[in-house]
C-alpha atoms as a PDB file:
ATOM      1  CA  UNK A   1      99.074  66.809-111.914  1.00  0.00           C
ATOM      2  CA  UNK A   2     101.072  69.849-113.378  1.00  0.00           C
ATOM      3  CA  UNK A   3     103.200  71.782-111.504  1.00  0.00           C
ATOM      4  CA  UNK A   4     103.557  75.523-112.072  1.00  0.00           C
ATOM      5  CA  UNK A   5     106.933  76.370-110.006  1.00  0.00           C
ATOM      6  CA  UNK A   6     106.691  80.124-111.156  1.00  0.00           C
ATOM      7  CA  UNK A   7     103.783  80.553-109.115  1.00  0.00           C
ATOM      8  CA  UNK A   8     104.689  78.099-106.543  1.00  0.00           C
ATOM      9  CA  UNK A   9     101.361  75.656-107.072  1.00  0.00           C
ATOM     10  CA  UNK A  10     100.185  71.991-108.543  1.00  0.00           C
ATOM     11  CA  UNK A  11      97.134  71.819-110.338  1.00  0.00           C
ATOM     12  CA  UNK A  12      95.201  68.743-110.171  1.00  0.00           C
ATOM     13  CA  UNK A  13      93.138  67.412-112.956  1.00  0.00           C
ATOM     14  CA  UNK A  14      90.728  64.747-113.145  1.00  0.00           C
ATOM     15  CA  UNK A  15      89.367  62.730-116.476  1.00  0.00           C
ATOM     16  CA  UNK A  16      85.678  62.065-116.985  1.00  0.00           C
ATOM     17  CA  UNK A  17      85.050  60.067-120.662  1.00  0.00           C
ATOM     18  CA  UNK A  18      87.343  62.475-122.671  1.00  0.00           C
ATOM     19  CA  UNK A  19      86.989  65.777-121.138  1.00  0.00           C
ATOM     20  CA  UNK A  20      89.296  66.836-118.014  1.00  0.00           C
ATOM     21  CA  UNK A  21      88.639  69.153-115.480  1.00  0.00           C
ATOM     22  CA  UNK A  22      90.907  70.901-112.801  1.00  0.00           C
ATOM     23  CA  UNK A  23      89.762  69.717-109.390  1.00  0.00           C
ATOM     24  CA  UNK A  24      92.401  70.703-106.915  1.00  0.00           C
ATOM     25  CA  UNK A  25      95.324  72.990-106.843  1.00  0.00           C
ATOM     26  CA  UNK A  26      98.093  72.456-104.149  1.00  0.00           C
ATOM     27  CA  UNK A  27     100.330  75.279-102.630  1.00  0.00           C
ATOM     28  CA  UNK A  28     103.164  74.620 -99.789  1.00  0.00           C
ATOM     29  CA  UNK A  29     101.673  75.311 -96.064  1.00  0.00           C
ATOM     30  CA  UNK A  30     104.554  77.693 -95.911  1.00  0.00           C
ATOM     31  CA  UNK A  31     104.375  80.570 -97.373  1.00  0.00           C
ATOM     32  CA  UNK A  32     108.281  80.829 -99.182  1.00  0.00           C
ATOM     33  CA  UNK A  33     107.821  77.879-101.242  1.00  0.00           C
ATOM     34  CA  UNK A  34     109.814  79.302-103.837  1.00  0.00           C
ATOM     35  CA  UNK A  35     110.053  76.985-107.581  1.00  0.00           C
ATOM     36  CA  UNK A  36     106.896  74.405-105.583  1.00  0.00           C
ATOM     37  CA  UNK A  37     105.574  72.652-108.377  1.00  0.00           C
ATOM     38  CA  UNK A  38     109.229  72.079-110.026  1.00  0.00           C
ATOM     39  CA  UNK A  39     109.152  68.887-110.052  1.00  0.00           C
ATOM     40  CA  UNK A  40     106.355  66.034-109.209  1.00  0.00           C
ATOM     41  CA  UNK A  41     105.764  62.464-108.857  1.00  0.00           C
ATOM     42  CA  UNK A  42     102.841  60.536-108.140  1.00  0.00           C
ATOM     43  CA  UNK A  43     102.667  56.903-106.462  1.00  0.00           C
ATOM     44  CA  UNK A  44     101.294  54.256-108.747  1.00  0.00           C
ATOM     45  CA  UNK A  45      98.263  53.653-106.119  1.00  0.00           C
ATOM     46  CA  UNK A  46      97.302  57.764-106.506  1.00  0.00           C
ATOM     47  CA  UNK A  47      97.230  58.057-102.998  1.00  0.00           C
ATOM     48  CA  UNK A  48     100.384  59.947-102.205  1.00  0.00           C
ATOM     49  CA  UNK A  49     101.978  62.923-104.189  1.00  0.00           C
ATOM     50  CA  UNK A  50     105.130  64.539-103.737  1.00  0.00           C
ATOM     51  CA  UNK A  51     106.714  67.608-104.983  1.00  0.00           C
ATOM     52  CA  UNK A  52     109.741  69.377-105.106  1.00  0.00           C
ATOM     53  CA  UNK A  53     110.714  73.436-104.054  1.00  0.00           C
ATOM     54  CA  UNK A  54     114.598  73.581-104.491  1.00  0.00           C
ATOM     55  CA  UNK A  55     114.534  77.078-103.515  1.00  0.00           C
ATOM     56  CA  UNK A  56     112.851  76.873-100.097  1.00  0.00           C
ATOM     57  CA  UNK A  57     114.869  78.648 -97.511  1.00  0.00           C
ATOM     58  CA  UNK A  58     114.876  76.644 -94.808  1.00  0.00           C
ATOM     59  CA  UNK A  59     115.685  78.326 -91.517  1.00  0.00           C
ATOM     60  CA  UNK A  60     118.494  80.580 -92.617  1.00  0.00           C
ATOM     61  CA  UNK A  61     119.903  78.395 -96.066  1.00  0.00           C
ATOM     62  CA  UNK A  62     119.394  80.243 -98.806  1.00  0.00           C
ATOM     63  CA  UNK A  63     117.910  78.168-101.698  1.00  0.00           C
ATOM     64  CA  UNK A  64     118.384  74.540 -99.420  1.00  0.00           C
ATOM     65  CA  UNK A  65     114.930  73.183-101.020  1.00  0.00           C
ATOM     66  CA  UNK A  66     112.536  70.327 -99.674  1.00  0.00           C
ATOM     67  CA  UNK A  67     110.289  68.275-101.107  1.00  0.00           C
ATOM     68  CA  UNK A  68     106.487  68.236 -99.916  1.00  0.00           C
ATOM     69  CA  UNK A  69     104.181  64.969 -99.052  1.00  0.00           C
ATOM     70  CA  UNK A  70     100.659  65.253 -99.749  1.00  0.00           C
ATOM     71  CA  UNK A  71      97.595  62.550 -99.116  1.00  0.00           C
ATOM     72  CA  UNK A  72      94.509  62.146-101.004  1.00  0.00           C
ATOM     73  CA  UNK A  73      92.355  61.788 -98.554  1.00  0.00           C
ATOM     74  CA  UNK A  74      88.213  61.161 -99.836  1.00  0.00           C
ATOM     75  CA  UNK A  75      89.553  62.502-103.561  1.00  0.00           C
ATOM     76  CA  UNK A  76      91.239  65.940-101.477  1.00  0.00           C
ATOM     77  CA  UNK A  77      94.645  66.309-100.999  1.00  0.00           C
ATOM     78  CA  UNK A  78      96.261  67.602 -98.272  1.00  0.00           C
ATOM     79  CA  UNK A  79      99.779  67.917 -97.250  1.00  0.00           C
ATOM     80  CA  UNK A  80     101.387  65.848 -94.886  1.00  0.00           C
ATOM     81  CA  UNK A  81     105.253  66.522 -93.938  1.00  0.00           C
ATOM     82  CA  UNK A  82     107.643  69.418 -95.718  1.00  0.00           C
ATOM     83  CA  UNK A  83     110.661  66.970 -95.862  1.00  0.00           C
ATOM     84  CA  UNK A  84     114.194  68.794 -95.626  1.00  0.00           C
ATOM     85  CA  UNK A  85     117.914  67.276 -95.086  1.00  0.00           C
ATOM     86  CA  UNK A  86     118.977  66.726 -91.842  1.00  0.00           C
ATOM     87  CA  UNK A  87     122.131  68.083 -93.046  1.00  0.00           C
ATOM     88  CA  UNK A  88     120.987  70.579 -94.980  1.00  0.00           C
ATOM     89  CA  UNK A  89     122.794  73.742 -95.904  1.00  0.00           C
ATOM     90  CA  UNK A  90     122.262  77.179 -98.341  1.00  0.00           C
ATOM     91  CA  UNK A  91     122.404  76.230-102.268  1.00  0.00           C
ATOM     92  CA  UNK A  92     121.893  72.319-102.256  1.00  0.00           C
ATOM     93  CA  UNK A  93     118.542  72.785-103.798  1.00  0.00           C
ATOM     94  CA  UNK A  94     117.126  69.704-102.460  1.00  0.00           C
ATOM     95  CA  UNK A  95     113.961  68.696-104.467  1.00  0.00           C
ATOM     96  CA  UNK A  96     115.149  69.823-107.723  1.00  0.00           C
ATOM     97  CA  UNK A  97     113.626  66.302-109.038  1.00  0.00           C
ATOM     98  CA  UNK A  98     111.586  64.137-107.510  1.00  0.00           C
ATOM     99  CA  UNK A  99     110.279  60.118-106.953  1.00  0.00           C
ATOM    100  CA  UNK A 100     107.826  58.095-105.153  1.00  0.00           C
ATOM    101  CA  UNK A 101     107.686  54.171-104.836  1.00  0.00           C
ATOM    102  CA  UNK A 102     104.351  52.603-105.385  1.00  0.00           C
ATOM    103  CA  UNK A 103     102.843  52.329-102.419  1.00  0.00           C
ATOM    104  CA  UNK A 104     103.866  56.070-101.254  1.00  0.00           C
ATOM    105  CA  UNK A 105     106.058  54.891 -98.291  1.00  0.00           C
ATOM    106  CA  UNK A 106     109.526  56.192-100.062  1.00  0.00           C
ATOM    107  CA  UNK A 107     110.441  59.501-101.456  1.00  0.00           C
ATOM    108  CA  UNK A 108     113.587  60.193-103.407  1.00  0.00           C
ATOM    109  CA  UNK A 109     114.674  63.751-103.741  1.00  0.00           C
ATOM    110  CA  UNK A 110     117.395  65.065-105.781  1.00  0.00           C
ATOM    111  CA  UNK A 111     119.947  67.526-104.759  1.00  0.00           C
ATOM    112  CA  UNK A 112     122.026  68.474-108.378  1.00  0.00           C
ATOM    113  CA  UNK A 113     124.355  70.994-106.522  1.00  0.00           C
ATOM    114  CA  UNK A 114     126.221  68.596-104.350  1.00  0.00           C
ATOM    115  CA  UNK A 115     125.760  65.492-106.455  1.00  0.00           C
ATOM    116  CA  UNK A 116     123.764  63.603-104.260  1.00  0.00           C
ATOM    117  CA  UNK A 117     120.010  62.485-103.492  1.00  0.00           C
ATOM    118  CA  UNK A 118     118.196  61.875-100.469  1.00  0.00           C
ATOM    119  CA  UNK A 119     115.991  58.849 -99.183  1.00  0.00           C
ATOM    120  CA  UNK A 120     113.012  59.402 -96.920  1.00  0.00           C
ATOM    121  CA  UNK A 121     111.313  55.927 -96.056  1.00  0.00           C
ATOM    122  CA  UNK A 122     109.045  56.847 -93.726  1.00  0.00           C
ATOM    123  CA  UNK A 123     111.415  58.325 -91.074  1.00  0.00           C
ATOM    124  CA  UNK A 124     112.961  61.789 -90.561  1.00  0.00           C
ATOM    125  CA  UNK A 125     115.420  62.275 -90.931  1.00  0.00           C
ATOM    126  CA  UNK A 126     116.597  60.997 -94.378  1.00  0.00           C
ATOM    127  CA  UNK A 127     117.159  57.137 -94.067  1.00  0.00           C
ATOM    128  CA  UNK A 128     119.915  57.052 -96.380  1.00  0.00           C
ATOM    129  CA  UNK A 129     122.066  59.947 -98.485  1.00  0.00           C
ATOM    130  CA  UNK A 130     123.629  58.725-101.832  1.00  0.00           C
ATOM    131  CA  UNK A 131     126.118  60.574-103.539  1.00  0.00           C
ATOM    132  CA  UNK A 132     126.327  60.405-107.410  1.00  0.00           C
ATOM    133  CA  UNK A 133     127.686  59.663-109.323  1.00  0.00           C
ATOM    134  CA  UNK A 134     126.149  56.112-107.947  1.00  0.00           C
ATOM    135  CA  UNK A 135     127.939  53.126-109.446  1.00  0.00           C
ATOM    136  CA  UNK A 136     125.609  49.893-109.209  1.00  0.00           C
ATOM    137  CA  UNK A 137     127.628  46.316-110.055  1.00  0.00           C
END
């Protein structure tokens, strides 16, 4: 996958022997997706994708961002959920960077302007919010 956030799409390529061939390309189900395709992360299974749009408006917040979940359903994907922070607000440009656990169950997206990244395990909203910078012992 290779995300192309200045025209707000993910293209998605697929390998046969050495050649590779574009088989997909992804675009938000909304239509303001602005920077979609900034960032990307893939689960280790291939079955879930997700990808970051830090400046999404959401509702009226200017530039608040989300990060999109998409399935690959029969070797198509399709999206799932647009997920945004429950406490979100203009500028935080959530999904500025993006993670996925193996399995596709756990999405990590950054938010660089207030220092902090969000959690989404399954559930919306986020599960957990942790600010950074994050000291582990």
């Amino acid at each position: 996958m290779i995300g192309a956030y200045n025209i707000s799409a993910v293209y998605v390529f697929t390998r046969a022997g050495a050649i590779w061939s574009q088989r997909q390309k992804l675009t938000a189900s909304d239509r303001d997706a602005s920077s979609f395709g900034a960032a990307v992360a893939v689960s280790a299974d291939c079955t879930t994708c997700t990808v970051g749009a830090s400046n999404v408006t959401i509702e009226t917040n200017a530039d608040q961002g989300a990060a999109y979940l998409f399935g690959n359903d029969g070797g198509t994907w399709m999206q799932r959920e647009r997920l945004t922070a429950s406490d979100g607000s203009a500028y935080q440009l959530v999904g500025a960077a993006v993670g996925i656990n193996g399995d596709g169950t756990t999405v990590a997206a950054g938010a660089p302007s207030i220092s902090s990244v969000y959690v989404f395990a399954g559930t919306l909203p986020p599960a957990l919010k942790l600010y950074l910078p994050l000291v582990v012992r």
